[in-house]
N, C-alpha and C. Protein backbone atom coordinates (compact mmCIF):
# COMPACT_ATOMS: atom_id res chain seq x y z
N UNK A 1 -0.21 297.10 126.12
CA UNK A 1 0.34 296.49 124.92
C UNK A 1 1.74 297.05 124.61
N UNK A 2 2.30 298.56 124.69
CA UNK A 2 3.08 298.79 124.54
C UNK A 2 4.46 298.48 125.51
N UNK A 3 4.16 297.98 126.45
CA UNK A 3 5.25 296.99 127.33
C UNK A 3 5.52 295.49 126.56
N UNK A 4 4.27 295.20 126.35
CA UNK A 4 4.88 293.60 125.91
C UNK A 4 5.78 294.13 124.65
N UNK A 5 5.42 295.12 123.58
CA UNK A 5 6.03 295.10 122.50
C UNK A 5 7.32 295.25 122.89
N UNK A 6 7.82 296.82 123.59
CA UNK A 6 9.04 297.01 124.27
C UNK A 6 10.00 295.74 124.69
N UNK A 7 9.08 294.93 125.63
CA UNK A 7 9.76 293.36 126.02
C UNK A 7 10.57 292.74 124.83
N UNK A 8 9.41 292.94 124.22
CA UNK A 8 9.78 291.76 122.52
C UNK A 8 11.16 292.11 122.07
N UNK A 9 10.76 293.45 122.08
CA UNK A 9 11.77 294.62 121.16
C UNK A 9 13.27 294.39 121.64
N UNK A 10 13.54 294.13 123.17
CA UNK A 10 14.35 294.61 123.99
C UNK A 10 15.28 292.97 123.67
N UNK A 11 14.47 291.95 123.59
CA UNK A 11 14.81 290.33 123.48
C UNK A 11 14.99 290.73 121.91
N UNK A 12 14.67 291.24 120.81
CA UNK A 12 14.83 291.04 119.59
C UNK A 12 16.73 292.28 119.22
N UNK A 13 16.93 293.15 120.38
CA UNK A 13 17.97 293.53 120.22
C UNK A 13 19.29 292.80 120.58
N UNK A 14 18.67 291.76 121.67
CA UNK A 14 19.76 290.84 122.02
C UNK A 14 20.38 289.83 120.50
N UNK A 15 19.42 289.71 120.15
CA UNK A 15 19.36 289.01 118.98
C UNK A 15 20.06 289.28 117.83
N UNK A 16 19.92 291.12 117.67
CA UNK A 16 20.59 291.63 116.22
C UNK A 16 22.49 291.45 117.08
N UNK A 17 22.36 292.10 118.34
CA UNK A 17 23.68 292.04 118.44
C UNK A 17 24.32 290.79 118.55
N UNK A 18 23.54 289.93 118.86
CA UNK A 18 24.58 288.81 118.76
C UNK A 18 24.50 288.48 117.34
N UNK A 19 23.76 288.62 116.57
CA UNK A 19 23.74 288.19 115.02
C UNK A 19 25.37 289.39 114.19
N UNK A 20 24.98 290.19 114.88
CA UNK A 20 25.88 291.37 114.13
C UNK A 20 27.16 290.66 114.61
N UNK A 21 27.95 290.26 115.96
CA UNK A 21 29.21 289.77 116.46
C UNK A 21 29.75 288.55 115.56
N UNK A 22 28.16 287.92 115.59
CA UNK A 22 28.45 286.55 114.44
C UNK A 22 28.55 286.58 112.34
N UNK A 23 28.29 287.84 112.46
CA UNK A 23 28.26 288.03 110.91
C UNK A 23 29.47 287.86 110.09
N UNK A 24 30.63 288.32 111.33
CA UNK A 24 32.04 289.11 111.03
C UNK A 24 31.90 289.83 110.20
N UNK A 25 31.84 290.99 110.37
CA UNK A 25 31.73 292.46 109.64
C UNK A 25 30.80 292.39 108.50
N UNK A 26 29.77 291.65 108.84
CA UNK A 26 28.43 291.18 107.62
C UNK A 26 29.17 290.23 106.05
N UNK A 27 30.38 289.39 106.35
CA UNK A 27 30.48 288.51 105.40
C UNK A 27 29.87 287.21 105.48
N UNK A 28 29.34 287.40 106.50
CA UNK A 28 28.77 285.73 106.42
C UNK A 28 27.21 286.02 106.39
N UNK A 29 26.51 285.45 105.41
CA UNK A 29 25.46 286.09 105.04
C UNK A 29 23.73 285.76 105.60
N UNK A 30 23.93 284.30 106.41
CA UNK A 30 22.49 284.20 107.36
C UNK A 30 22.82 284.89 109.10
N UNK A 31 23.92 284.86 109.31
CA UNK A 31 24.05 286.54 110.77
C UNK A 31 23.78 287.42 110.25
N UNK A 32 23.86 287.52 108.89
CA UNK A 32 23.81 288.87 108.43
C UNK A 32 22.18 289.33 108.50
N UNK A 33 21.68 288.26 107.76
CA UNK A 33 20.71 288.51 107.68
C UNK A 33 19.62 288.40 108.86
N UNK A 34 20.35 287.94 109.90
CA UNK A 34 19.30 287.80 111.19
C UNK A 34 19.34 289.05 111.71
N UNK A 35 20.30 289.71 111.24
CA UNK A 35 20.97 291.14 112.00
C UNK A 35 19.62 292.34 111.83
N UNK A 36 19.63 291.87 110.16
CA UNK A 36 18.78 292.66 109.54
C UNK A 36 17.74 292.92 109.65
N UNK A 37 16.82 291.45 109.87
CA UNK A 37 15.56 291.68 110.37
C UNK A 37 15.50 291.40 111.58
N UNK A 38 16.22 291.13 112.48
CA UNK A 38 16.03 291.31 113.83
C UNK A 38 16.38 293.06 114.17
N UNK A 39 17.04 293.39 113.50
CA UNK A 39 17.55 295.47 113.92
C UNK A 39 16.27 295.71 113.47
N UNK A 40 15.18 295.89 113.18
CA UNK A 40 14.12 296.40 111.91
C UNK A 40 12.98 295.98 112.98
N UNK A 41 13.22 294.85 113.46
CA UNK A 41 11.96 294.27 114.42
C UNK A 41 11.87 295.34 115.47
N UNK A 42 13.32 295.13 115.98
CA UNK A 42 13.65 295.53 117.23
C UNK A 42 13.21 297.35 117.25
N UNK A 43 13.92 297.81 116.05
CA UNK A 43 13.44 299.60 116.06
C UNK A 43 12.08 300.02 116.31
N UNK A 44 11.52 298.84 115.46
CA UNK A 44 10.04 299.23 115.28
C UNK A 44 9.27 298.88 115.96
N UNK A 45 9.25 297.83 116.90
CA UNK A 45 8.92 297.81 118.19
C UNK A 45 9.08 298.92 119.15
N UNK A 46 10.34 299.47 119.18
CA UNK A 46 10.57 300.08 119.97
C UNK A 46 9.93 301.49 119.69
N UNK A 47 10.54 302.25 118.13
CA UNK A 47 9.53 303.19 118.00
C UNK A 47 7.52 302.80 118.43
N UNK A 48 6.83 302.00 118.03
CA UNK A 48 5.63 301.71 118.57
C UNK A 48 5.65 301.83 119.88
N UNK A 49 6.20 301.36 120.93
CA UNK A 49 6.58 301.52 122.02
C UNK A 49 6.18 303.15 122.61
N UNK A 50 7.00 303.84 122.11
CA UNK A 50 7.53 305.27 122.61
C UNK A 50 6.49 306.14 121.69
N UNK A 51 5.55 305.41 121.07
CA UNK A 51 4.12 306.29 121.23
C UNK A 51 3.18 306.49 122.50
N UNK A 52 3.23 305.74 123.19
CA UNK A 52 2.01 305.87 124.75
C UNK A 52 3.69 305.48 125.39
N UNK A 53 4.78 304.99 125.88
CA UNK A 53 5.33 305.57 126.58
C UNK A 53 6.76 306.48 126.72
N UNK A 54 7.27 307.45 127.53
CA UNK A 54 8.55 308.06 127.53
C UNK A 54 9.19 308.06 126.84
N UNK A 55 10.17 308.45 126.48
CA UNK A 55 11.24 308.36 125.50
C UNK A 55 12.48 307.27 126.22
N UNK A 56 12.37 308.32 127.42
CA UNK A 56 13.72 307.73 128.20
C UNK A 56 13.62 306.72 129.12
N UNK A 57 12.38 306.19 129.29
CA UNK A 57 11.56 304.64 130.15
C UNK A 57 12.33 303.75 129.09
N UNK A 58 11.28 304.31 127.63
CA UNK A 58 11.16 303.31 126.77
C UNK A 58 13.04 302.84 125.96
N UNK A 59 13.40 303.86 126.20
CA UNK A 59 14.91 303.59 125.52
C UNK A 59 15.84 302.17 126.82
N UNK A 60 15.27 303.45 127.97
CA UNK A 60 16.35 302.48 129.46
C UNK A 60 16.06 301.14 129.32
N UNK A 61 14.76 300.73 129.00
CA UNK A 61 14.05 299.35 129.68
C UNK A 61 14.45 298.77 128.23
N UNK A 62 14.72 299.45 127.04
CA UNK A 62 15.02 298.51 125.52
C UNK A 62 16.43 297.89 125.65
N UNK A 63 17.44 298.91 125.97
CA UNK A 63 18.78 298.34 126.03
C UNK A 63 19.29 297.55 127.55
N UNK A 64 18.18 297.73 128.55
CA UNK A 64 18.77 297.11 129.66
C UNK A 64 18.21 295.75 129.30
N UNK A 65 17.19 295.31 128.85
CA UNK A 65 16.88 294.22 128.10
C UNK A 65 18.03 293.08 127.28
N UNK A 66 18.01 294.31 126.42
CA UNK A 66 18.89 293.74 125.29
C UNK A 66 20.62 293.58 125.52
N UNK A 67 20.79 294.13 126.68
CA UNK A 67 22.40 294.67 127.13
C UNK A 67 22.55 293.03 127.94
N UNK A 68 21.51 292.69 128.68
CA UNK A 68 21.52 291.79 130.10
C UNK A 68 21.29 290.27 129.12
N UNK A 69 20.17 290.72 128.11
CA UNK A 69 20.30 288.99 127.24
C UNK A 69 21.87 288.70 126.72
N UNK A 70 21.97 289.60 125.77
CA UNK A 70 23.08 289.34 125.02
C UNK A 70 24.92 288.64 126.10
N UNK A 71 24.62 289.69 127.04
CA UNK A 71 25.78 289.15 128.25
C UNK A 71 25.35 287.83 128.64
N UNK A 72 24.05 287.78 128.93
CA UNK A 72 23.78 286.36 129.71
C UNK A 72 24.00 285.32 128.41
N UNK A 73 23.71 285.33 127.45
CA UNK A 73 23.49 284.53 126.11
C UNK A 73 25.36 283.82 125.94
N UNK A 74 26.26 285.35 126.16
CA UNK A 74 27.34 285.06 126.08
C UNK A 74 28.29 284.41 127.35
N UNK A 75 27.63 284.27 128.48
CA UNK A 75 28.04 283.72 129.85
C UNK A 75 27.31 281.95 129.34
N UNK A 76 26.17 282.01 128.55
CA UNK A 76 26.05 280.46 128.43
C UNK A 76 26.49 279.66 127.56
N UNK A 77 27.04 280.57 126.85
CA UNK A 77 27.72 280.10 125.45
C UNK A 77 29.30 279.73 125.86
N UNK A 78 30.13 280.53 126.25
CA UNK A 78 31.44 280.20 126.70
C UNK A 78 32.23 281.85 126.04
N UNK A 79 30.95 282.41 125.32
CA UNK A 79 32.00 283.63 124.79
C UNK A 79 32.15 284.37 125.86
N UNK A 80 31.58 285.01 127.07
CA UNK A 80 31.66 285.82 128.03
C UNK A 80 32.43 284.78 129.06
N UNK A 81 33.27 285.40 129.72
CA UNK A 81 33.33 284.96 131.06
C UNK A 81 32.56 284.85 132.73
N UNK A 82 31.94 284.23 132.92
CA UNK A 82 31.25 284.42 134.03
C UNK A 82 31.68 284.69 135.43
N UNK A 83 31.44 285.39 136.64
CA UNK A 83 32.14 285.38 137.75
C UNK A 83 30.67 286.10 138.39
N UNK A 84 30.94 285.56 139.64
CA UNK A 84 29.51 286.32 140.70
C UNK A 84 29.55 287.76 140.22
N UNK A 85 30.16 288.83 140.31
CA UNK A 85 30.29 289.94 139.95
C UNK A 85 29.47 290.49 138.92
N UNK A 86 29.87 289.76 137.53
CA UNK A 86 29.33 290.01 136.30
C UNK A 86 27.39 290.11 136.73
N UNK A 87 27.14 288.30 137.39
CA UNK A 87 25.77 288.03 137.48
C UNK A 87 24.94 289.16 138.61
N UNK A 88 25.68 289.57 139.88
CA UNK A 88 25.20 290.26 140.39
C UNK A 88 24.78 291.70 139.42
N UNK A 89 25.58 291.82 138.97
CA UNK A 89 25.61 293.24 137.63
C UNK A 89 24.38 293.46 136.82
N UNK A 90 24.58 291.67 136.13
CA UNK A 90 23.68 291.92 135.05
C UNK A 90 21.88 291.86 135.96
N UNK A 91 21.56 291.54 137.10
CA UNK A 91 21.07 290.76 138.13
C UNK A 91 20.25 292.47 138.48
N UNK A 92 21.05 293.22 138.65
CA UNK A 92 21.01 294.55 138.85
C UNK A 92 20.39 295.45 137.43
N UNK A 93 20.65 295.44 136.83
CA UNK A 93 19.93 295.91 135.65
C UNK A 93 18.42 295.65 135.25
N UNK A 94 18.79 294.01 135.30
CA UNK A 94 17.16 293.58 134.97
C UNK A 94 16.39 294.34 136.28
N UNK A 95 16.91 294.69 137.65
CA UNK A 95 16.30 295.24 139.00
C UNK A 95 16.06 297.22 138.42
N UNK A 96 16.47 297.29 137.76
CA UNK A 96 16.44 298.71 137.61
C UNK A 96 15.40 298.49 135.87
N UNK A 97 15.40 297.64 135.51
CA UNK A 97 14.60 297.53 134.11
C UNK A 97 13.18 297.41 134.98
N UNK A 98 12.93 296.42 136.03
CA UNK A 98 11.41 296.63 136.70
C UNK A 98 11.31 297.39 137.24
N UNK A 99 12.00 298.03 137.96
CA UNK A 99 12.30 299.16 138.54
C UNK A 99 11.23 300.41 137.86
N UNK A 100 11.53 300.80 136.76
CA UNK A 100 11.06 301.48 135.81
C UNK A 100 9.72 301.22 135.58
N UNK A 101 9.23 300.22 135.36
CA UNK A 101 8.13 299.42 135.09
C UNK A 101 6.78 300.19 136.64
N UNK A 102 7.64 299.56 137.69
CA UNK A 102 6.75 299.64 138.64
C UNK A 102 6.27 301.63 138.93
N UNK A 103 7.49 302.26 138.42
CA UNK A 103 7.58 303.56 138.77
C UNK A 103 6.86 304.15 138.02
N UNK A 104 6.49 303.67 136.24
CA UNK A 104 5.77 304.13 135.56
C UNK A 104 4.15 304.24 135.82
């Protein structure tokens, strides 16, 4: 159970950060507020998480999650630029996020 939450957690950080980029410095007030309860989801998932596992599993596999949505989110959107490079990259992370998984 504490993987799927982590999962959740890791997709719900993609979420605050792109809510936080879209807030502009929290004046616009429904990013703002996605920020809010998506950061709150995301912690507390993650703290639940990092009761049955690691500290440093559970941190790697939260932000390689949340690092690889948010880039990919912004490669489909038009805000990121895309190039083989980037995808091999981000391609690589999610490989080191199972990575972890299988090693645990």
């Amino acid at each position: 159970m504490s993987w799927l939450v982590l999962v959740v957690s890791g997709v719900l950080e993609a979420v605050w950060a792109t809510a936080l980029g879209r807030s502009e410095g929290f004046s616009k007030l429904g990013p703002t507020v996605v920020f809010g309860v998506a950061l709150l989801a995301s912690m507390g998932g993650l703290a639940y998480a990092m009761r049955e596992l690691p500290t440093g599993t559970a941190y790697a596999v939260w932000v390689g999650i949340g690092a690889s949505l948010t880039v990919a989110y912004g490669m489909a959107t038009g805000a990121e630029t895309v190039s083989l490079v980037k995808i091999l990259l981000i391609l690589g992370i999610v490989a080191c996020v199972i990575g972890l998984k299988l090693a645990h």
